[in-house]
N, C-alpha and C. Protein backbone atom coordinates (compact mmCIF):
# COMPACT_ATOMS: atom_id res chain seq x y z
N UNK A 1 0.85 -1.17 0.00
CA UNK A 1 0.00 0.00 0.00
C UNK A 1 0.90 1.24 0.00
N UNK A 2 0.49 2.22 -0.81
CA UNK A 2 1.16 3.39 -0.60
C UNK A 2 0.18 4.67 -0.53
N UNK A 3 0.73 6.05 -0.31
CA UNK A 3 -0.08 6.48 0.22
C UNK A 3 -0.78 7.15 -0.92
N UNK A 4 -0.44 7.24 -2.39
CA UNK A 4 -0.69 7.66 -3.24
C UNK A 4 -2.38 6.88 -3.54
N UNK A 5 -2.36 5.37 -2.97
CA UNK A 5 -3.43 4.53 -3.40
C UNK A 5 -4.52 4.97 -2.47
N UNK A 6 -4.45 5.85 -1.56
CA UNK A 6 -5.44 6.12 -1.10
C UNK A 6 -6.04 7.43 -1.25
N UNK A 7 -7.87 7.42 -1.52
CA UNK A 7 -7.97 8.35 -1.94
C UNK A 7 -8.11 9.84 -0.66
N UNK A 8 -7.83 10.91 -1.73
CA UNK A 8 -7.84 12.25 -1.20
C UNK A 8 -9.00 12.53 0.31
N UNK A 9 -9.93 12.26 -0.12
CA UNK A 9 -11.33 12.44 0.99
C UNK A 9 -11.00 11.02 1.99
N UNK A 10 -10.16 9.89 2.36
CA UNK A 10 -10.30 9.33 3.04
C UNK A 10 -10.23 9.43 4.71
N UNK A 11 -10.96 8.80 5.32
CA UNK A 11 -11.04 9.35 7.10
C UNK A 11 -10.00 8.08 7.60
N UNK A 12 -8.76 8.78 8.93
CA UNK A 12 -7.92 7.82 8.72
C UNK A 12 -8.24 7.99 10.53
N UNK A 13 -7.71 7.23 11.03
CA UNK A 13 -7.62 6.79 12.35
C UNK A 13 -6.16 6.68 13.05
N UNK A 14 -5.98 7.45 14.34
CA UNK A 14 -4.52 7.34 14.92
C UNK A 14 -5.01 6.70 16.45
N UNK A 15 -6.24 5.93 16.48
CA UNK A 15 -5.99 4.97 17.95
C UNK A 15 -5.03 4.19 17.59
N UNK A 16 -4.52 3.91 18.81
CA UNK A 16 -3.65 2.94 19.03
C UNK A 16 -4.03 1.73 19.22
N UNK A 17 -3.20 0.49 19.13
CA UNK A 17 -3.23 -0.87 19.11
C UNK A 17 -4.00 -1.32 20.38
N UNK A 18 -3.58 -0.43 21.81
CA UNK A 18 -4.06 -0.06 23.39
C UNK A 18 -5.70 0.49 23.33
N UNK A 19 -5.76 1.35 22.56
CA UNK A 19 -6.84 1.38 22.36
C UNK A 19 -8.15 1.25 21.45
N UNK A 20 -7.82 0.16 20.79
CA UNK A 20 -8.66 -0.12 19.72
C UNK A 20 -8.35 -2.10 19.35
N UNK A 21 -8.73 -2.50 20.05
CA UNK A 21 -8.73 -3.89 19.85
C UNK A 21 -8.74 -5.05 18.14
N UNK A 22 -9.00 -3.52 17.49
CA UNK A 22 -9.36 -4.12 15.52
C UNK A 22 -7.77 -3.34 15.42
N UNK A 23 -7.53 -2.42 15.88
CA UNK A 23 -6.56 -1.70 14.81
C UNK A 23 -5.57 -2.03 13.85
N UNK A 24 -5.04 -3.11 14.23
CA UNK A 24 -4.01 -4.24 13.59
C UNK A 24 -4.85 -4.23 12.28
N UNK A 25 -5.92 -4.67 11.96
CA UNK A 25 -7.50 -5.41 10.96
C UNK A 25 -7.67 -4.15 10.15
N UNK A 26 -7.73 -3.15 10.89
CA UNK A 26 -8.35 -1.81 10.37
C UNK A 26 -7.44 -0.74 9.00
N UNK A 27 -8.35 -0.65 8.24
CA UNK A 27 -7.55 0.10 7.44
C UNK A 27 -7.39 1.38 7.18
N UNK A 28 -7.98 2.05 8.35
CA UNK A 28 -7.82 3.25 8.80
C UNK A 28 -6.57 3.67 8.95
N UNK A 29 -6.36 2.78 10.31
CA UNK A 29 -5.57 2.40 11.19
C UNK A 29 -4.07 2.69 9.99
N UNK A 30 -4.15 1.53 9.41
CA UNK A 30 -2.99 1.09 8.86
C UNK A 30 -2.46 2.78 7.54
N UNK A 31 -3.67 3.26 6.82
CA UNK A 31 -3.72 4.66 6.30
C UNK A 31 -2.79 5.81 7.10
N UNK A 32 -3.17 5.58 8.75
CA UNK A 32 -2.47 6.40 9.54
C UNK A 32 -1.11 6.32 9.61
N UNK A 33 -1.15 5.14 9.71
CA UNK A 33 0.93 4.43 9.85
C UNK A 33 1.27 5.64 9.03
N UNK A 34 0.83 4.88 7.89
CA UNK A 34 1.62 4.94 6.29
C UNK A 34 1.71 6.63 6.08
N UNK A 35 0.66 7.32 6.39
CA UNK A 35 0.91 8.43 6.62
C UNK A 35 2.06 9.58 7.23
N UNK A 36 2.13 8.40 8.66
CA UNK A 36 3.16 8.93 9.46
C UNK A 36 4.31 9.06 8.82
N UNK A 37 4.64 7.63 8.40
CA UNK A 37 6.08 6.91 7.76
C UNK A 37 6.74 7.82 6.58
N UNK A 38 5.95 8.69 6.01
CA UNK A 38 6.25 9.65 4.92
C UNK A 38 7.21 10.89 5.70
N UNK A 39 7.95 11.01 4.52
CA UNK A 39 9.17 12.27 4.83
C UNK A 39 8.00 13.27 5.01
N UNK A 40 7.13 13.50 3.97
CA UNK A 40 5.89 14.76 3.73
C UNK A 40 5.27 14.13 3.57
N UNK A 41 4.37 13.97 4.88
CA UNK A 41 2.82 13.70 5.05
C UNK A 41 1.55 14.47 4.66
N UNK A 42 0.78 14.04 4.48
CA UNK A 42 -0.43 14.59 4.48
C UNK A 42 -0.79 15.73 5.61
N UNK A 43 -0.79 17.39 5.61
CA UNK A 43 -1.01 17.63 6.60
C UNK A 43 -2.35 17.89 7.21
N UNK A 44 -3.07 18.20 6.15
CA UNK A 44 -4.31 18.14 6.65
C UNK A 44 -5.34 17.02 5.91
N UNK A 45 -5.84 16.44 6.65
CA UNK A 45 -6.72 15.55 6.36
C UNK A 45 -8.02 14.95 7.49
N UNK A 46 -9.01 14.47 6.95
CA UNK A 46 -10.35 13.79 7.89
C UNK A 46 -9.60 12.78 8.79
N UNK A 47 -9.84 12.91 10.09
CA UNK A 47 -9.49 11.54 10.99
C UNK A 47 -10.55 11.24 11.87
N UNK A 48 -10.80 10.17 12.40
CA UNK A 48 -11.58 9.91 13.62
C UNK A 48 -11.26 10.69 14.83
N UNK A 49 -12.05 11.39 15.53
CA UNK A 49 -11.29 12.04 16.57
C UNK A 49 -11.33 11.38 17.66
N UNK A 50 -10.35 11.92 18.75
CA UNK A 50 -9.87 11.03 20.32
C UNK A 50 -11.34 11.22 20.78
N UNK A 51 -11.92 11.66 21.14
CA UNK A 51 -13.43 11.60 21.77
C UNK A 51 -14.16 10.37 21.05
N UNK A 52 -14.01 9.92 20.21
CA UNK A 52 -14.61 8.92 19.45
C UNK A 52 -13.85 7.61 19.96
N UNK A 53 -12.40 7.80 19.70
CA UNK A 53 -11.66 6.97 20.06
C UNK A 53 -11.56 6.20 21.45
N UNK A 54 -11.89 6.90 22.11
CA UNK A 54 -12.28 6.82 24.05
C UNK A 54 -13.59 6.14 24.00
N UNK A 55 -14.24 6.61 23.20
CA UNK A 55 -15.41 5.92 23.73
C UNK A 55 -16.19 4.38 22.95
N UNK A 56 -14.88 4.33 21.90
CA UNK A 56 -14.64 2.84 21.24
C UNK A 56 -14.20 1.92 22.06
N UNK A 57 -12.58 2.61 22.89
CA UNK A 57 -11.41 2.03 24.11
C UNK A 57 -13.26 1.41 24.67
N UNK A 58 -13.98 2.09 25.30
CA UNK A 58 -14.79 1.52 26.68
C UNK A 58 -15.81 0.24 25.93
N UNK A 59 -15.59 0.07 24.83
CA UNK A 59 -16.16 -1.36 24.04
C UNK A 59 -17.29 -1.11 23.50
N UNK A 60 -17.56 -0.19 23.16
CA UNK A 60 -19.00 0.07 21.99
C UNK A 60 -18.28 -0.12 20.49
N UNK A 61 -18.79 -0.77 19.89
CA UNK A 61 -18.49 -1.38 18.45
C UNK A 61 -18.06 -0.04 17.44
N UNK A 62 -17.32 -0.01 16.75
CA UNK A 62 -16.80 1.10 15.93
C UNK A 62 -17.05 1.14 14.91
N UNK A 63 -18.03 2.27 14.20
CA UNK A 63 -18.57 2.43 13.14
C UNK A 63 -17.83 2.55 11.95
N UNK A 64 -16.67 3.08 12.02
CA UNK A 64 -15.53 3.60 11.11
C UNK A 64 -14.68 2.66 10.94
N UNK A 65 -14.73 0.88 11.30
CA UNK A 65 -13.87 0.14 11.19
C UNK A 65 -14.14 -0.59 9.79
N UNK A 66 -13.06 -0.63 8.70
CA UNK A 66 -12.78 -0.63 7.49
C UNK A 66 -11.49 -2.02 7.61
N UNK A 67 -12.07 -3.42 6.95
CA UNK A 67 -11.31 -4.38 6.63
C UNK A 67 -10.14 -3.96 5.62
N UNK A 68 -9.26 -4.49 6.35
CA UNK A 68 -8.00 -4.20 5.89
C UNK A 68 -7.03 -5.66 4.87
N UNK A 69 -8.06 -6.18 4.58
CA UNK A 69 -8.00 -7.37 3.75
C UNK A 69 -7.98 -7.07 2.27
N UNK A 70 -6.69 -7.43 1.59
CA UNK A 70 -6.97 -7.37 0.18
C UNK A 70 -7.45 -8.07 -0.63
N UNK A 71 -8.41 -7.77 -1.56
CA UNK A 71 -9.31 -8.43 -2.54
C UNK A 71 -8.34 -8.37 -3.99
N UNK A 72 -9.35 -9.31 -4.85
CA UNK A 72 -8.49 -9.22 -6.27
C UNK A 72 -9.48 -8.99 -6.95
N UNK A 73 -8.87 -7.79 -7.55
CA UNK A 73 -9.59 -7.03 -8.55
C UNK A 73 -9.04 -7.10 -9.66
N UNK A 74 -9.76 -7.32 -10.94
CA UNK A 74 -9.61 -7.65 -12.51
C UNK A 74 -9.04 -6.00 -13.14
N UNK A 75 -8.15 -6.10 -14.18
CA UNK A 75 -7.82 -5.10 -14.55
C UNK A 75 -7.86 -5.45 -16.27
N UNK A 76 -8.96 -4.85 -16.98
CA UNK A 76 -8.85 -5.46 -18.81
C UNK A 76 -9.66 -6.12 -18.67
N UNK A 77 -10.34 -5.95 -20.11
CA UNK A 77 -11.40 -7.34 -20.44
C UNK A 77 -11.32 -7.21 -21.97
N UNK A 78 -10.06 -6.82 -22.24
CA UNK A 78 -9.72 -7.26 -24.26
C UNK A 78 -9.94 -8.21 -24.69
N UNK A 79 -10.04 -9.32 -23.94
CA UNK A 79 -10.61 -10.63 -24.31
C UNK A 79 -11.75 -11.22 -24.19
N UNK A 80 -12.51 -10.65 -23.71
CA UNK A 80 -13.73 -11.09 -22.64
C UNK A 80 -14.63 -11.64 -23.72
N UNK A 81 -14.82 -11.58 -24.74
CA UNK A 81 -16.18 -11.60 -25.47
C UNK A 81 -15.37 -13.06 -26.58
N UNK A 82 -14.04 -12.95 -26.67
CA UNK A 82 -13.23 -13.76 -27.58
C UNK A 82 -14.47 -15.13 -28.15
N UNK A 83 -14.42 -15.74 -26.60
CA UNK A 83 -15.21 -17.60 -26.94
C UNK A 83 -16.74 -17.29 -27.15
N UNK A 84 -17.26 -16.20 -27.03
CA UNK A 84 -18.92 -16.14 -27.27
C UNK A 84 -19.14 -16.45 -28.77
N UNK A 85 -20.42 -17.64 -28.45
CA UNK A 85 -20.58 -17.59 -30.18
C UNK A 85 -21.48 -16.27 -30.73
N UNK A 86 -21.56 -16.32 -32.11
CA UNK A 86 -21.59 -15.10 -32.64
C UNK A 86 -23.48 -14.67 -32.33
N UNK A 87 -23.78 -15.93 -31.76
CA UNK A 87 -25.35 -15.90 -31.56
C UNK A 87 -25.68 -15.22 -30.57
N UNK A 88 -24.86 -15.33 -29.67
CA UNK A 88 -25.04 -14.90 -27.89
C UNK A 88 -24.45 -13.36 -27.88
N UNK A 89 -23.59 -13.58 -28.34
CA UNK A 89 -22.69 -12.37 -28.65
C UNK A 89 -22.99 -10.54 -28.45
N UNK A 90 -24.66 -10.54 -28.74
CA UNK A 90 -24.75 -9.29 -28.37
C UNK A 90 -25.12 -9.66 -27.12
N UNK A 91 -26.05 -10.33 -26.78
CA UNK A 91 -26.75 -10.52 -25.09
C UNK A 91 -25.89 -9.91 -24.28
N UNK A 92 -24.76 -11.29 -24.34
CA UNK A 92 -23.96 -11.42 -23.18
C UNK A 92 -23.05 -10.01 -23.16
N UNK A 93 -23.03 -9.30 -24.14
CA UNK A 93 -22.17 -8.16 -24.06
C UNK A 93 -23.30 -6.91 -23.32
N UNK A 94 -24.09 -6.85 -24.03
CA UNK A 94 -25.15 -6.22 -23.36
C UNK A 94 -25.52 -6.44 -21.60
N UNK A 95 -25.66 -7.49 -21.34
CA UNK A 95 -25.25 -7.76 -20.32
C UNK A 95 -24.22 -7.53 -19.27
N UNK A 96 -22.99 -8.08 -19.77
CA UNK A 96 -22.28 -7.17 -18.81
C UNK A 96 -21.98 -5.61 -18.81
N UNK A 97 -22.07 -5.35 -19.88
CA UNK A 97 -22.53 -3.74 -20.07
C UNK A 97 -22.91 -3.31 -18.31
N UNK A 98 -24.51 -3.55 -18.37
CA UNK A 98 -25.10 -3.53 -17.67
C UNK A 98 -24.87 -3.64 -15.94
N UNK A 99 -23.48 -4.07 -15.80
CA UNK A 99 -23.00 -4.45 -15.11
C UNK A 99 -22.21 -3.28 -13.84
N UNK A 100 -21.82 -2.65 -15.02
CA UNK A 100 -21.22 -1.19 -14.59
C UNK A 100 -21.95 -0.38 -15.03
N UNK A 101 -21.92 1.07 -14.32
CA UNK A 101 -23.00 2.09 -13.51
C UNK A 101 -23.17 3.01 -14.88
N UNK A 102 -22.49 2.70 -16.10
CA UNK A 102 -22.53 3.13 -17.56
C UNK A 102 -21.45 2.69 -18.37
N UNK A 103 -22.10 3.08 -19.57
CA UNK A 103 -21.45 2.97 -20.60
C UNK A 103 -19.84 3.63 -20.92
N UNK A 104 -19.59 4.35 -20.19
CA UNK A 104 -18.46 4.65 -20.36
C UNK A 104 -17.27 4.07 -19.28
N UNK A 105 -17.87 3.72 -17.96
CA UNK A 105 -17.01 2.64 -17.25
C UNK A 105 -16.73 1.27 -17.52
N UNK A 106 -17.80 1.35 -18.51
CA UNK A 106 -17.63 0.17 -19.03
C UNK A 106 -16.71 -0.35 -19.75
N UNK A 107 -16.11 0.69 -20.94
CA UNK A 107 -15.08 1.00 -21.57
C UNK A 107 -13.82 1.41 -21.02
N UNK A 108 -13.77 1.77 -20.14
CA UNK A 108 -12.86 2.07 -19.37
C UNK A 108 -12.26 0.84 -18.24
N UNK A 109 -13.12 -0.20 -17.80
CA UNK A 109 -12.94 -1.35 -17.28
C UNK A 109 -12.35 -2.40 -18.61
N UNK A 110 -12.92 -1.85 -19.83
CA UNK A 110 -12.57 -2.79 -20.61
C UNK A 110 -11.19 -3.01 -21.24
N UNK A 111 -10.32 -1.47 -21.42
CA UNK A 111 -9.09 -1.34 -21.77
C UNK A 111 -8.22 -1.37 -20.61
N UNK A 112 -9.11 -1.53 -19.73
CA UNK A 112 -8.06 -1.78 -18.37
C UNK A 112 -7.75 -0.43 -17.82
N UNK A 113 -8.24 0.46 -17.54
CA UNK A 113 -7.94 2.12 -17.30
C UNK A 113 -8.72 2.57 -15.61
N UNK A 114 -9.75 1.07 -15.35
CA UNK A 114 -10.20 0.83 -14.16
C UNK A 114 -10.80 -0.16 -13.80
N UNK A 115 -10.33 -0.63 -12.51
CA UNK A 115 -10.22 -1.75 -11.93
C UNK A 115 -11.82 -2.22 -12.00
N UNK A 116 -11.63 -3.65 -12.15
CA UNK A 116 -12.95 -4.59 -12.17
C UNK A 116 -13.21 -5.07 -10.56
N UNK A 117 -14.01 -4.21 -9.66
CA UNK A 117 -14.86 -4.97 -8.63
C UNK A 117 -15.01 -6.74 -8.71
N UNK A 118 -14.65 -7.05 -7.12
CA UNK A 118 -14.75 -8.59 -7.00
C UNK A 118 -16.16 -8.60 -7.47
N UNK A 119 -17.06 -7.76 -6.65
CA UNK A 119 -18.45 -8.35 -7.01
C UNK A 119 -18.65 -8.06 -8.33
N UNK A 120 -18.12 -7.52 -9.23
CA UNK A 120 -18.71 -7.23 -10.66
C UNK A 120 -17.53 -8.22 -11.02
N UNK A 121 -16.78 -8.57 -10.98
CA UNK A 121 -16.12 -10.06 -11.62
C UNK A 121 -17.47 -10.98 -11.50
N UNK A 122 -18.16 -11.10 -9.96
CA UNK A 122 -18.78 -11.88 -10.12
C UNK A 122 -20.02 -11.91 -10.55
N UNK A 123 -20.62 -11.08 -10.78
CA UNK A 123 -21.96 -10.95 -11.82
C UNK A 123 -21.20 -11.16 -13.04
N UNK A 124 -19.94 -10.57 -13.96
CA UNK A 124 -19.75 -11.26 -15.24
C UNK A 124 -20.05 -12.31 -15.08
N UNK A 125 -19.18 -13.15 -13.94
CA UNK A 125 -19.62 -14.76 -14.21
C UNK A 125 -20.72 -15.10 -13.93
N UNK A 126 -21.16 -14.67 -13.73
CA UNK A 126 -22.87 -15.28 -13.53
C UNK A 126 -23.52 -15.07 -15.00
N UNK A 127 -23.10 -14.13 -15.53
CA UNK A 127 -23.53 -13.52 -17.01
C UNK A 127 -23.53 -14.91 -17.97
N UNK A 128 -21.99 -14.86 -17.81
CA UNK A 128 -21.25 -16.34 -18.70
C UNK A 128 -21.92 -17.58 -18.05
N UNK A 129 -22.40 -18.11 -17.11
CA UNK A 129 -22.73 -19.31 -16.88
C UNK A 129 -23.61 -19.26 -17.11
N UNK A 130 -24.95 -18.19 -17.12
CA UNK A 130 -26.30 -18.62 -17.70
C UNK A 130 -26.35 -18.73 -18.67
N UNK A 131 -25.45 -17.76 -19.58
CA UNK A 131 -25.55 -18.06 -20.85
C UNK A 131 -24.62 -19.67 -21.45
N UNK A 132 -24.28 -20.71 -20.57
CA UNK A 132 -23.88 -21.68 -20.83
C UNK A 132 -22.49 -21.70 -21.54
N UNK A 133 -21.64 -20.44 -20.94
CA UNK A 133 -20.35 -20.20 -21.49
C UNK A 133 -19.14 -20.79 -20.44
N UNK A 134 -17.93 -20.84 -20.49
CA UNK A 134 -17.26 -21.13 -20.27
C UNK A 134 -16.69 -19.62 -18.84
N UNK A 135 -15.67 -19.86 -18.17
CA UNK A 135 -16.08 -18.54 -16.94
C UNK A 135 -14.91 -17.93 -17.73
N UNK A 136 -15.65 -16.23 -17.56
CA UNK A 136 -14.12 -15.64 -18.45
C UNK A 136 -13.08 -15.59 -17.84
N UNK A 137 -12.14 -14.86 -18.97
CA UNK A 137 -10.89 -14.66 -17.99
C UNK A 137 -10.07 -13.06 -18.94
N UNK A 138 -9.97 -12.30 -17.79
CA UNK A 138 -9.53 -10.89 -17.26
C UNK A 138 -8.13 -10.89 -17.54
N UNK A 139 -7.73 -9.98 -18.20
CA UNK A 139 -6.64 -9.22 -18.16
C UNK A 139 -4.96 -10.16 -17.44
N UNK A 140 -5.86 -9.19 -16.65
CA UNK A 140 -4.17 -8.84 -15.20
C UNK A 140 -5.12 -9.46 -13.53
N UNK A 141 -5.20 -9.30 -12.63
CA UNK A 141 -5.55 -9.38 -11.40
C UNK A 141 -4.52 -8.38 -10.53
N UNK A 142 -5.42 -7.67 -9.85
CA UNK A 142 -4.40 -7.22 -8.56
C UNK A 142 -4.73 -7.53 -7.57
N UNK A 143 -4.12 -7.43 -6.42
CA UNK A 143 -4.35 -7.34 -5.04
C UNK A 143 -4.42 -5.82 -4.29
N UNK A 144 -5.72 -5.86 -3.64
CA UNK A 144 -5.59 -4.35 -3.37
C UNK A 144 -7.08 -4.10 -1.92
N UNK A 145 -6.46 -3.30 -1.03
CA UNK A 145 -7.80 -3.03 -0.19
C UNK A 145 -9.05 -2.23 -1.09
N UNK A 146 -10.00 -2.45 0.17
CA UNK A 146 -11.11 -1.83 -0.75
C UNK A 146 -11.48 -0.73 -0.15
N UNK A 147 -10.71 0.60 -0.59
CA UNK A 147 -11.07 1.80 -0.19
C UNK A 147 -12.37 2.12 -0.58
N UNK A 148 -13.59 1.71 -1.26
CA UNK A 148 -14.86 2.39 -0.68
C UNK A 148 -15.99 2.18 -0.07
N UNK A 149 -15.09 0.86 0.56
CA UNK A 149 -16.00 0.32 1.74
C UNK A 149 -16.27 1.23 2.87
């Protein structure tokens, strides 16, 4: 992770390990490190504040806690349509179209210019198996948290 991968508006967290029982998990948490660790940090930015933080420490569940688990996200779909026969061919394209929030992310997921969502990997494949296709296959894969959780 670097700090470039996270975006501008993100809310970062400086409890400590003492006081925050997730923080290790949290990707707040971990935003804050990485923050620190910089020659030139971020100087102003959204954080959780210590009043919040205190009253997480006394064990009320924390609203702002963000899995710090990386997912794999698809990057390209230049191939995606390759094995469709020429019958299915508009559906299933139409279809995943449909998939992303327009037509132009769509294109933009497709040359690889933005990352393919686990869950929209997995509606493609759901696309391809009803239509009795074979499961596609993507680009590149990365590994990466999911900043808009």
């Amino acid at each position: 992770m670097q700090l470039e991968d996270i975006p501008h508006n993100y809310t970062y967290c400086y409890a400590t390990a003492e006081q925050c029982s997730q923080a290790s998990l949290c990707l707040r948490y971990h935003a804050a490190r990485l923050n620190e660790e910089q020659d030139a940090p971020r100087s102003a930015l959204s954080c959780v504040t210590p009043a919040y933080v205190a009253k997480v420490s006394a064990g009320t569940a924390c609203k702002y806690f963000r899995d710090s688990t990386r997912l794999q996200y698809a990057r390209g779909m230049q191939h995606l349509f390759d094995a469709v026969p020429r019958s299915q061919w508009m559906r299933v394209r139409n279809d995943v179209m449909r998939v992303f929030s327009c037509e132009r992310r769509f294109y933009y997921a497709q040359k690889g210019e933005q990352l393919i969502t686990p869950a929209e990997q997995k509606r493609i494949k759901t696309i391809f198996a009803n239509a009795g296709l074979s499961a596609p296959a993507f680009d590149h894969y990365e590994m990466k948290p999911d900043w808009t959780a």
